[in-house]
C-alpha atoms as a PDB file:
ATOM      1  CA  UNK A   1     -84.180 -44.793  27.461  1.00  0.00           C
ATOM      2  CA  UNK A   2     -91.423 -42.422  24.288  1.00  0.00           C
ATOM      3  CA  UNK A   3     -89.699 -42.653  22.386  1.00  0.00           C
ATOM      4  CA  UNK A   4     -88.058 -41.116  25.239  1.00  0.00           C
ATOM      5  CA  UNK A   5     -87.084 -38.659  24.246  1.00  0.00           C
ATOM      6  CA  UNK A   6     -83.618 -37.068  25.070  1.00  0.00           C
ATOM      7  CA  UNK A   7     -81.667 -35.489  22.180  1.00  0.00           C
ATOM      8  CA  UNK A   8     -78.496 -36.541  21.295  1.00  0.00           C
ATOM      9  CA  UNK A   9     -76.265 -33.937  21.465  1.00  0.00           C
ATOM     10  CA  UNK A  10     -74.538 -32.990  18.108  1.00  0.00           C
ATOM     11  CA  UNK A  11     -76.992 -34.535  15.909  1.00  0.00           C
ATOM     12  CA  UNK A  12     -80.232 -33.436  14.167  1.00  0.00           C
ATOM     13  CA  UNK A  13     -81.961 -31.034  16.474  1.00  0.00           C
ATOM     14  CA  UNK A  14     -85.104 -33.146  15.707  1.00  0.00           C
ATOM     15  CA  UNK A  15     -83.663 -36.863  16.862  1.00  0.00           C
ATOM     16  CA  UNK A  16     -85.784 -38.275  19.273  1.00  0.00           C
ATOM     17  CA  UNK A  17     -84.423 -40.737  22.511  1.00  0.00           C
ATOM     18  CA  UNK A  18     -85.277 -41.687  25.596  1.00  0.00           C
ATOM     19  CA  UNK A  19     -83.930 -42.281  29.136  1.00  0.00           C
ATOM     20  CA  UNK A  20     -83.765 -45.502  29.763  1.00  0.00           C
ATOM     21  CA  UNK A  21     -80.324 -46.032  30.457  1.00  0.00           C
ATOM     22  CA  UNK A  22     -78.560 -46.125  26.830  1.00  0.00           C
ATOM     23  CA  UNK A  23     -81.887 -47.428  25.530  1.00  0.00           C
ATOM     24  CA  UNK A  24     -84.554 -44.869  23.662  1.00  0.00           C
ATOM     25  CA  UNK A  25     -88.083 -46.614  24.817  1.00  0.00           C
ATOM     26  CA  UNK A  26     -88.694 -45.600  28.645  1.00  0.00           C
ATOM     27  CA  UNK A  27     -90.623 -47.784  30.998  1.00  0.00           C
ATOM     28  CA  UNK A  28     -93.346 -46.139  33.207  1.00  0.00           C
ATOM     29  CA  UNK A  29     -91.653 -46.666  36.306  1.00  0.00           C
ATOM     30  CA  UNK A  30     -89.243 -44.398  38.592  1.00  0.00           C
ATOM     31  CA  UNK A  31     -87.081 -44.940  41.365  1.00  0.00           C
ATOM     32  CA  UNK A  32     -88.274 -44.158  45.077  1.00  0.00           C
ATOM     33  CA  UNK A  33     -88.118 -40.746  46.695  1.00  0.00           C
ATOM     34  CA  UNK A  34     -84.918 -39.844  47.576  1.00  0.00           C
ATOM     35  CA  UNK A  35     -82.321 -42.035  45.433  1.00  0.00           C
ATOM     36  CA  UNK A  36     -79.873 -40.816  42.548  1.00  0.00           C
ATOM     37  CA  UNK A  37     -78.200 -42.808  39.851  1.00  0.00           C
ATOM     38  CA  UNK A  38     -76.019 -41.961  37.219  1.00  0.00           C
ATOM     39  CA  UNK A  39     -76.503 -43.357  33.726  1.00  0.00           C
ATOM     40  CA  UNK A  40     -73.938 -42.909  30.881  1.00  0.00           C
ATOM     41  CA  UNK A  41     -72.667 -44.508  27.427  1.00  0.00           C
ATOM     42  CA  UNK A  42     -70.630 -44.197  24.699  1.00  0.00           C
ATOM     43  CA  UNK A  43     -72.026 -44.635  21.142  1.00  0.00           C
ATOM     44  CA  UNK A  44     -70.396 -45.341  17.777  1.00  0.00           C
ATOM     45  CA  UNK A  45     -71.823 -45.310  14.109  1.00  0.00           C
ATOM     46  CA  UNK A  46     -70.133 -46.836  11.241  1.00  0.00           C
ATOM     47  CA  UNK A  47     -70.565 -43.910  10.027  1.00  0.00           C
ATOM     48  CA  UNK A  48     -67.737 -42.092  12.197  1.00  0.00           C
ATOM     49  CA  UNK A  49     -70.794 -40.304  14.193  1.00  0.00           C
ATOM     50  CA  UNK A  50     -70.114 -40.651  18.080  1.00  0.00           C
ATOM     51  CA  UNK A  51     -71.545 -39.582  21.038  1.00  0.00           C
ATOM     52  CA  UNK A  52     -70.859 -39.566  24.903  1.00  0.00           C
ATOM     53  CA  UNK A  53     -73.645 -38.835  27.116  1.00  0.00           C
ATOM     54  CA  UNK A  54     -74.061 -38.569  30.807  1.00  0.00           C
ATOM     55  CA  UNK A  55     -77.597 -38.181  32.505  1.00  0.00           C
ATOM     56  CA  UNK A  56     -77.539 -38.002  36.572  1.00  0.00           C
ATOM     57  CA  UNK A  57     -80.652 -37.749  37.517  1.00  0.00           C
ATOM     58  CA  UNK A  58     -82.912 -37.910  41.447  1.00  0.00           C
ATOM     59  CA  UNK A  59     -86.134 -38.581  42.967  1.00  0.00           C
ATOM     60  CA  UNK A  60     -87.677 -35.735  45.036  1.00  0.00           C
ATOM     61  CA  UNK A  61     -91.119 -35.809  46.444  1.00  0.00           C
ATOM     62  CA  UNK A  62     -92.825 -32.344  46.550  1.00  0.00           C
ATOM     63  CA  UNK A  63     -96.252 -33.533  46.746  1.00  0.00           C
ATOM     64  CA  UNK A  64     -95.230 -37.149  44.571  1.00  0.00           C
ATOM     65  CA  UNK A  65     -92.034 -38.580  43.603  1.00  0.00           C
ATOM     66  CA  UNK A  66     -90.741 -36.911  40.896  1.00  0.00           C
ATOM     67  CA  UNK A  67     -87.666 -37.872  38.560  1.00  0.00           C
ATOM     68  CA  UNK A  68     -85.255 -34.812  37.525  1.00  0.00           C
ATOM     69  CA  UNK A  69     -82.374 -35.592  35.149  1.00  0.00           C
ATOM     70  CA  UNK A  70     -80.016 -33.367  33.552  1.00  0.00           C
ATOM     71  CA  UNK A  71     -78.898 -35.764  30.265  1.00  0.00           C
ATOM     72  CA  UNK A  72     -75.670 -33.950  29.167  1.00  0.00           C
ATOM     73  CA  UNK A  73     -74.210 -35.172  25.439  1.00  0.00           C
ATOM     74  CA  UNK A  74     -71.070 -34.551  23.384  1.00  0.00           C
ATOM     75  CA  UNK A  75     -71.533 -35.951  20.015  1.00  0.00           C
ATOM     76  CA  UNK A  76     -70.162 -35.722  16.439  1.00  0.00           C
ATOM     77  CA  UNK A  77     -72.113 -35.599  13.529  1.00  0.00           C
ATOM     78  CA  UNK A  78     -71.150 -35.837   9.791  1.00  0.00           C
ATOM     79  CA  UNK A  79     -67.544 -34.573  11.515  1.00  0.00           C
ATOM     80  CA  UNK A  80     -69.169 -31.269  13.568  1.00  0.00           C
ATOM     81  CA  UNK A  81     -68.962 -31.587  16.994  1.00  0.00           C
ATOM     82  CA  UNK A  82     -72.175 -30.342  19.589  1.00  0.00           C
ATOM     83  CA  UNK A  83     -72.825 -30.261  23.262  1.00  0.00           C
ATOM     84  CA  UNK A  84     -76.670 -30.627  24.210  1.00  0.00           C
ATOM     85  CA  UNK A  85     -78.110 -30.393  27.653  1.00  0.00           C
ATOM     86  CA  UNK A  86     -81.446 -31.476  28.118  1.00  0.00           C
ATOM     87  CA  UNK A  87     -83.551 -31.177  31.386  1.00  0.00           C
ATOM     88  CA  UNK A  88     -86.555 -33.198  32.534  1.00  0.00           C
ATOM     89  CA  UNK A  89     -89.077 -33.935  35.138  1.00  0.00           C
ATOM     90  CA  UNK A  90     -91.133 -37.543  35.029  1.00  0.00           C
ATOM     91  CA  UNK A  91     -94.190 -38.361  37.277  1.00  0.00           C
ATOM     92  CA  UNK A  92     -95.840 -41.876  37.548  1.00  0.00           C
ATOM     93  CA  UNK A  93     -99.243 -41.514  37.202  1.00  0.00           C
ATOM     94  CA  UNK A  94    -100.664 -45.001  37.470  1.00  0.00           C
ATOM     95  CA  UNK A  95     -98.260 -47.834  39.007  1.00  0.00           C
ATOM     96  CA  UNK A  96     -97.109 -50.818  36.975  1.00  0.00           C
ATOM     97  CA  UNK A  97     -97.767 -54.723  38.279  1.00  0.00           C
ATOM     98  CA  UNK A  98     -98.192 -57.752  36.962  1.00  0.00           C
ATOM     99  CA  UNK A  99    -100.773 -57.882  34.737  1.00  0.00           C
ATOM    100  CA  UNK A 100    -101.567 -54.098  35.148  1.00  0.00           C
ATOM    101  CA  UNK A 101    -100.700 -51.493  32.792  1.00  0.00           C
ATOM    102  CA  UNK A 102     -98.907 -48.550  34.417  1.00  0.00           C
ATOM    103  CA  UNK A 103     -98.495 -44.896  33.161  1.00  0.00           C
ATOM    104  CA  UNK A 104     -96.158 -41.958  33.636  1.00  0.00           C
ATOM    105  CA  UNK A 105     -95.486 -38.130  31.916  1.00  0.00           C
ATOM    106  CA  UNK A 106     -92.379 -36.692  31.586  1.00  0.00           C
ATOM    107  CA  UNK A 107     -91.846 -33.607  29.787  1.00  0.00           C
ATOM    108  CA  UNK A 108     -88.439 -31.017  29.229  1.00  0.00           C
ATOM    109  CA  UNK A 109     -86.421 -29.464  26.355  1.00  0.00           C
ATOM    110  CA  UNK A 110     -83.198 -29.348  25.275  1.00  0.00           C
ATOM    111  CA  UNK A 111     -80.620 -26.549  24.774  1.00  0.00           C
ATOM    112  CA  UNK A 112     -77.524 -25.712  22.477  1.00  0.00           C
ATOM    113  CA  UNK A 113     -74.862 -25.587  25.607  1.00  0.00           C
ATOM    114  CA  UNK A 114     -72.611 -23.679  23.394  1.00  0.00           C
ATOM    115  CA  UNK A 115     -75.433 -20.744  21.688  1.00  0.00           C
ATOM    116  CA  UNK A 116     -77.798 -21.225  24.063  1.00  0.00           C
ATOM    117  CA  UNK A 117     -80.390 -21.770  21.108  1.00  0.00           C
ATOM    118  CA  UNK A 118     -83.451 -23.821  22.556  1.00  0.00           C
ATOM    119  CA  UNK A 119     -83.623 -26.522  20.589  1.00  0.00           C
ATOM    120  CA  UNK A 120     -86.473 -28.661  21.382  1.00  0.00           C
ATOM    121  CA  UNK A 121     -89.457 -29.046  23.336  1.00  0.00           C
ATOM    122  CA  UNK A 122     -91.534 -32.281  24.346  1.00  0.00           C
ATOM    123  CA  UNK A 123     -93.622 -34.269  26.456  1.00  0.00           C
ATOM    124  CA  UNK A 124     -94.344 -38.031  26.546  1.00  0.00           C
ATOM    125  CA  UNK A 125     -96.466 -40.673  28.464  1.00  0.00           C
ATOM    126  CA  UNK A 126     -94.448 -44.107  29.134  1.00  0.00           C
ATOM    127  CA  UNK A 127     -96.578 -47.011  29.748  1.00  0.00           C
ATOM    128  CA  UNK A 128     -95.355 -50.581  30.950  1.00  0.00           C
ATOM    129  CA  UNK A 129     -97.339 -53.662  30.702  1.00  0.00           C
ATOM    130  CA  UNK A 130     -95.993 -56.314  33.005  1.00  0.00           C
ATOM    131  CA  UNK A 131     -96.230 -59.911  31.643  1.00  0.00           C
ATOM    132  CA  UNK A 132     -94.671 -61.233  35.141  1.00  0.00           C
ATOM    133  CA  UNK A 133     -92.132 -60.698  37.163  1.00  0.00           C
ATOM    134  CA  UNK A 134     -89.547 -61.111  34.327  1.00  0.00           C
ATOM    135  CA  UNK A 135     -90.880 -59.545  30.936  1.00  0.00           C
ATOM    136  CA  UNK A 136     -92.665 -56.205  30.430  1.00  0.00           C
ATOM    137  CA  UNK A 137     -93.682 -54.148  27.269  1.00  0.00           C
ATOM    138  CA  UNK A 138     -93.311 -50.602  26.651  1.00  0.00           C
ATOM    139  CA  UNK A 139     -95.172 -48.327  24.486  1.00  0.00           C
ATOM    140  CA  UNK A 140     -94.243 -44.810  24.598  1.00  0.00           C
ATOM    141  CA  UNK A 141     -96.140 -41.828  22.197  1.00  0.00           C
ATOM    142  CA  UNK A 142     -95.809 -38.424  22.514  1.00  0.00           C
ATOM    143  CA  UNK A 143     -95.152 -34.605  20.661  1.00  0.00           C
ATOM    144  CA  UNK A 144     -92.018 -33.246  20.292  1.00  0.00           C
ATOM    145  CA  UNK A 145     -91.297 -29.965  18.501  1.00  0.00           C
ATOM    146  CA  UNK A 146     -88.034 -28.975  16.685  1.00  0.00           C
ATOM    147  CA  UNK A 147     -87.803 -25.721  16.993  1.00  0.00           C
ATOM    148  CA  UNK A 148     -85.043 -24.725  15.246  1.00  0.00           C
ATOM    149  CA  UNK A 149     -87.302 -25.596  11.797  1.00  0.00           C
ATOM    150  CA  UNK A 150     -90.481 -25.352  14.177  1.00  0.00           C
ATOM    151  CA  UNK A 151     -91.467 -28.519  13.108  1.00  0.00           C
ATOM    152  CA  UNK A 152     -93.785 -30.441  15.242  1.00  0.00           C
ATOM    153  CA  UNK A 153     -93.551 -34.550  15.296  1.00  0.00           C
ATOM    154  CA  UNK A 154     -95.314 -37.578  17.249  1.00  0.00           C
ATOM    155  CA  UNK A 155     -92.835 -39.457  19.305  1.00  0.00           C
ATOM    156  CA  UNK A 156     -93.782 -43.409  19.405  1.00  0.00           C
ATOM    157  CA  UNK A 157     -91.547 -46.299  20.427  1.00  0.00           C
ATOM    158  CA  UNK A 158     -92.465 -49.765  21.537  1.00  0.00           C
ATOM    159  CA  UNK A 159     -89.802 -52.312  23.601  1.00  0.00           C
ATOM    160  CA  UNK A 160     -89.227 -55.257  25.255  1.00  0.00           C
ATOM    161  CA  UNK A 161     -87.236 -56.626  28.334  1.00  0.00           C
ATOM    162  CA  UNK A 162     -87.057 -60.044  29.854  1.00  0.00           C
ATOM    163  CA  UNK A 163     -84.594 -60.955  32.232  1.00  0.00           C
ATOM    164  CA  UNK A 164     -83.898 -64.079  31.599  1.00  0.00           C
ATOM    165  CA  UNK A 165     -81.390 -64.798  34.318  1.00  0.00           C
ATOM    166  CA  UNK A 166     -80.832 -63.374  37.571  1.00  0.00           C
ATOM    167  CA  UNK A 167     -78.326 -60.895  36.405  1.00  0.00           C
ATOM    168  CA  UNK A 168     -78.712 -60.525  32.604  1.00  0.00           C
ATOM    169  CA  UNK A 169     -82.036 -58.522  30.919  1.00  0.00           C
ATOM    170  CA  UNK A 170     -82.433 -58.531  27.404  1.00  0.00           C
ATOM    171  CA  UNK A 171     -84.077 -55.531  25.975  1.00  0.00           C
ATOM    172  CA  UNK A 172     -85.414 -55.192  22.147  1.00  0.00           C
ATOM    173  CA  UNK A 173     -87.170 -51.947  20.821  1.00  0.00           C
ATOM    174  CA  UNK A 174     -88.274 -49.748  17.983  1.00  0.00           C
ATOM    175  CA  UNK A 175     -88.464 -46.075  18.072  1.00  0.00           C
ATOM    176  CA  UNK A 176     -88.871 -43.029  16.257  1.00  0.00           C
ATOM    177  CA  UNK A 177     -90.700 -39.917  15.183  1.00  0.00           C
ATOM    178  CA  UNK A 178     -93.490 -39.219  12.447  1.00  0.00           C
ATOM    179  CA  UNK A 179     -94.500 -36.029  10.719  1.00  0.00           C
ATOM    180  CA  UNK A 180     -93.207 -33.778   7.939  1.00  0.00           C
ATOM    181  CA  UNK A 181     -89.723 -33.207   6.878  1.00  0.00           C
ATOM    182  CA  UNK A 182     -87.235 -32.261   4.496  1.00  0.00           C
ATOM    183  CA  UNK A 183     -84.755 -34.754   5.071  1.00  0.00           C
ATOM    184  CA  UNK A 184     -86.524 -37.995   4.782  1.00  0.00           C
ATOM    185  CA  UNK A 185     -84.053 -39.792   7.505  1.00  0.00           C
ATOM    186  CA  UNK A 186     -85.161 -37.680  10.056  1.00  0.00           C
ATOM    187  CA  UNK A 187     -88.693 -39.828  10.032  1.00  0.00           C
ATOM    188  CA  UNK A 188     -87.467 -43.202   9.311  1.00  0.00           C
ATOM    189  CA  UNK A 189     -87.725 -45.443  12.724  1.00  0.00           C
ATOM    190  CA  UNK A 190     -84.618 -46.614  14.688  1.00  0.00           C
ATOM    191  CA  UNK A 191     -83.611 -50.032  15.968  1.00  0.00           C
ATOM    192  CA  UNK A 192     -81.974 -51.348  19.027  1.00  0.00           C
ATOM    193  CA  UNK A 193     -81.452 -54.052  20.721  1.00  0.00           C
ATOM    194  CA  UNK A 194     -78.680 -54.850  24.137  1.00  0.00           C
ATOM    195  CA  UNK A 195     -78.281 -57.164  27.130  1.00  0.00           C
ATOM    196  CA  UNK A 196     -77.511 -55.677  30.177  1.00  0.00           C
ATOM    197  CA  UNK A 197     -75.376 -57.207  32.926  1.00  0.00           C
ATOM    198  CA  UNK A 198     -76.534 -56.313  36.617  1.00  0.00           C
ATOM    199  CA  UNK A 199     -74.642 -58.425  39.269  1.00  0.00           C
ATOM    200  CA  UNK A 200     -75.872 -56.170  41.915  1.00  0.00           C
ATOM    201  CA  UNK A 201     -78.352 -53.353  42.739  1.00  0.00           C
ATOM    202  CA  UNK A 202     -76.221 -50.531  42.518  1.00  0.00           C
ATOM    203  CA  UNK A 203     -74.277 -51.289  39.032  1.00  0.00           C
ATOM    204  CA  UNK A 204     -74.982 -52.221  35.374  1.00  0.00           C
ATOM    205  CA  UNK A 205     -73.335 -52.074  32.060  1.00  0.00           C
ATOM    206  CA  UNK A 206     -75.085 -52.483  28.521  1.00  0.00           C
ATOM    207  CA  UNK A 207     -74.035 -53.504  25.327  1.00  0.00           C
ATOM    208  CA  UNK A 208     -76.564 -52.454  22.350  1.00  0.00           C
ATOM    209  CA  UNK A 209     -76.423 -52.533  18.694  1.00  0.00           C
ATOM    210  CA  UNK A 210     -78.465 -49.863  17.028  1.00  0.00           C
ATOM    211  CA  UNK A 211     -79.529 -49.281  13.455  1.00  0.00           C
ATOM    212  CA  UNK A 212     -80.334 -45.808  12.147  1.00  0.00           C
ATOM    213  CA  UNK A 213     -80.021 -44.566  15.771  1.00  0.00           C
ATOM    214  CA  UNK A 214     -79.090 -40.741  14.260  1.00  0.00           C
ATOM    215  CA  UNK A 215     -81.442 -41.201  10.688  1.00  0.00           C
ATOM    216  CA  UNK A 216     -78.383 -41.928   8.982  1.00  0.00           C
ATOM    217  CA  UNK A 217     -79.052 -45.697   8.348  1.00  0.00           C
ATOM    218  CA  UNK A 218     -75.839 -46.295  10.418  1.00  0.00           C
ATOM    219  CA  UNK A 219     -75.033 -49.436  12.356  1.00  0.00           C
ATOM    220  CA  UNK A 220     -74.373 -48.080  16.301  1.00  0.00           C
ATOM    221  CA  UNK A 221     -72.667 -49.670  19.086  1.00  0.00           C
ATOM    222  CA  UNK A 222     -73.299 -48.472  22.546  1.00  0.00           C
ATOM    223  CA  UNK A 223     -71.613 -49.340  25.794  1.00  0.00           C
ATOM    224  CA  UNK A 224     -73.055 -47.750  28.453  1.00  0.00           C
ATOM    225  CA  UNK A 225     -73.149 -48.188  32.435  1.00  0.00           C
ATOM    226  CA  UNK A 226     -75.618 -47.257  35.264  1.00  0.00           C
ATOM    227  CA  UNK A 227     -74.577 -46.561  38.466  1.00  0.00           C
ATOM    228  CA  UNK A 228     -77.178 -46.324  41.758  1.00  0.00           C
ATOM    229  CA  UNK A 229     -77.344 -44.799  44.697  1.00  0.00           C
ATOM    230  CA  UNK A 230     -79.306 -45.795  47.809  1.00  0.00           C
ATOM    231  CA  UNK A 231     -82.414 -43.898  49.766  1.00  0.00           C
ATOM    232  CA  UNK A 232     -81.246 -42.228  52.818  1.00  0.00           C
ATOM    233  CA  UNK A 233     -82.278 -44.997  55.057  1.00  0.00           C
ATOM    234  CA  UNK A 234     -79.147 -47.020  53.121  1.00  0.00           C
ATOM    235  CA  UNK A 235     -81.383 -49.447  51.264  1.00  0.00           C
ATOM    236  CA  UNK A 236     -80.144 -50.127  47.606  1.00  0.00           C
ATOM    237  CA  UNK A 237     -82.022 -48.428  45.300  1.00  0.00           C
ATOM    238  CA  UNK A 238     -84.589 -49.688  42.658  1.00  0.00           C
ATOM    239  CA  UNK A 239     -87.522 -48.893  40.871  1.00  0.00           C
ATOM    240  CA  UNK A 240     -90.768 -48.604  42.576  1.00  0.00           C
ATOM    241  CA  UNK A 241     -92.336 -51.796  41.882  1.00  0.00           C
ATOM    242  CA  UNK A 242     -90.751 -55.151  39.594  1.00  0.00           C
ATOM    243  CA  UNK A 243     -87.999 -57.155  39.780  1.00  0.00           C
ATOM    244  CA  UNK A 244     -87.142 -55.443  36.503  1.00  0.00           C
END
């Protein structure tokens, strides 16, 4: 959720996120060929900033799996409202496991839905360290370019999640973007941290408090949910290897 990074809709063209779910640092780790899920959340700042985000998003396997997601945001920013759509394709390259560091790429753009103006451009490698079956770290780093003041920035962000029971995960992460620019909150890194509740394979909701999630040294509370869909053969869906 490299910094992932997805664009929030509505806010600085240069804000960098991820897709993890509601969360900004992405794990290296997709889902197996064939299933779907839904992730969305709500977000509010204190503020008055909101956004609402949806990001469906399937496994196809041309010659490898590949994710494609569509995230899809509505957000207000210092009271103007935006619409973003950002696509994006993610590969693993190396497989996670305990004790083995994984990798992945994904790579996309994002779009004013209303103009049309390209906003953004970027690519990132995810990598996931598992610790065991039950805590993993991820490091994310990466370019992204905001080209609407074609400015060009290196995406980090660095999380972890432990699930500490067998249907709550705790998830802690910093994130952000480094390089030059004129407004000096654009640059300065972004907190989170959330427990999500998963009583099932198929569902999950989060609850996250951010800090200076849009550069606006904010406070942010998100609420967002994940919905799964199985494989064709009508096994639940999950990620590709971990209990995670």
């Amino acid at each position: 959720m490299a910094v992932t990074a997805a664009i929030l809709g509505g806010l600085p063209a240069g804000e960098a996120r991820a897709a993890n779910g509601a969360y900004a640092v992405d794990a290296a780790d997709i889902g197996e060929a064939g299933s779907c899920k839904v992730e969305s959340w709500l977000s509010s700042a204190s503020n008055t900033d909101f956004a609402a985000v949806a990001n469906p998003s399937c496994v196809v396997n041309p010659f490898q799996p590949v994710e494609l997601s569509m995230f899809t945001s509505r957000a207000r920013s210092d009271g103007e409202w935006g619409t973003t759509i950002q696509p994006k394709a993610k590969t693993n390259i190396m497989p996670t496991g305990v004790g083995k560091l994984g990798f992945s790429i994904y790579a996309g753009g994002s779009f004013d839905a209303l103009t049309g103006e390209n906003l953004t451009a970027f690519a990132v490698v995810p990598a996931t360290f598992r610790l065991n079956e039950t805590m993993r770290i991820n490091v994310n780093g990466g370019w992204l370019w905001d080209r609407s003041v074609d400015r060009h920035y290196l995406a980090y962000g660095i999380g972890f999640d432990w699930k500490f029971t067998e249907t709550l995960q705790w998830t802690i992460e910093a994130f952000g973007q480094a390089g030059q620019s004129d407004t000096p909150s654009v640059i300065q890194p972004r907190f989170q941290t959330g427990v999500r509740y998963r009583p099932n394979e198929i569902f999950s909701v989060d609850l996250i408090y951010g800090r200076n999630i849009s550069g606006e040294s904010a406070n942010w509370i998100t609420l967002g949910t994940t919905i799964r869909f199985p494989v064709p053969d009508g096994k639940p869906a999950r990620e590709r290897t971990g209990h995670l």
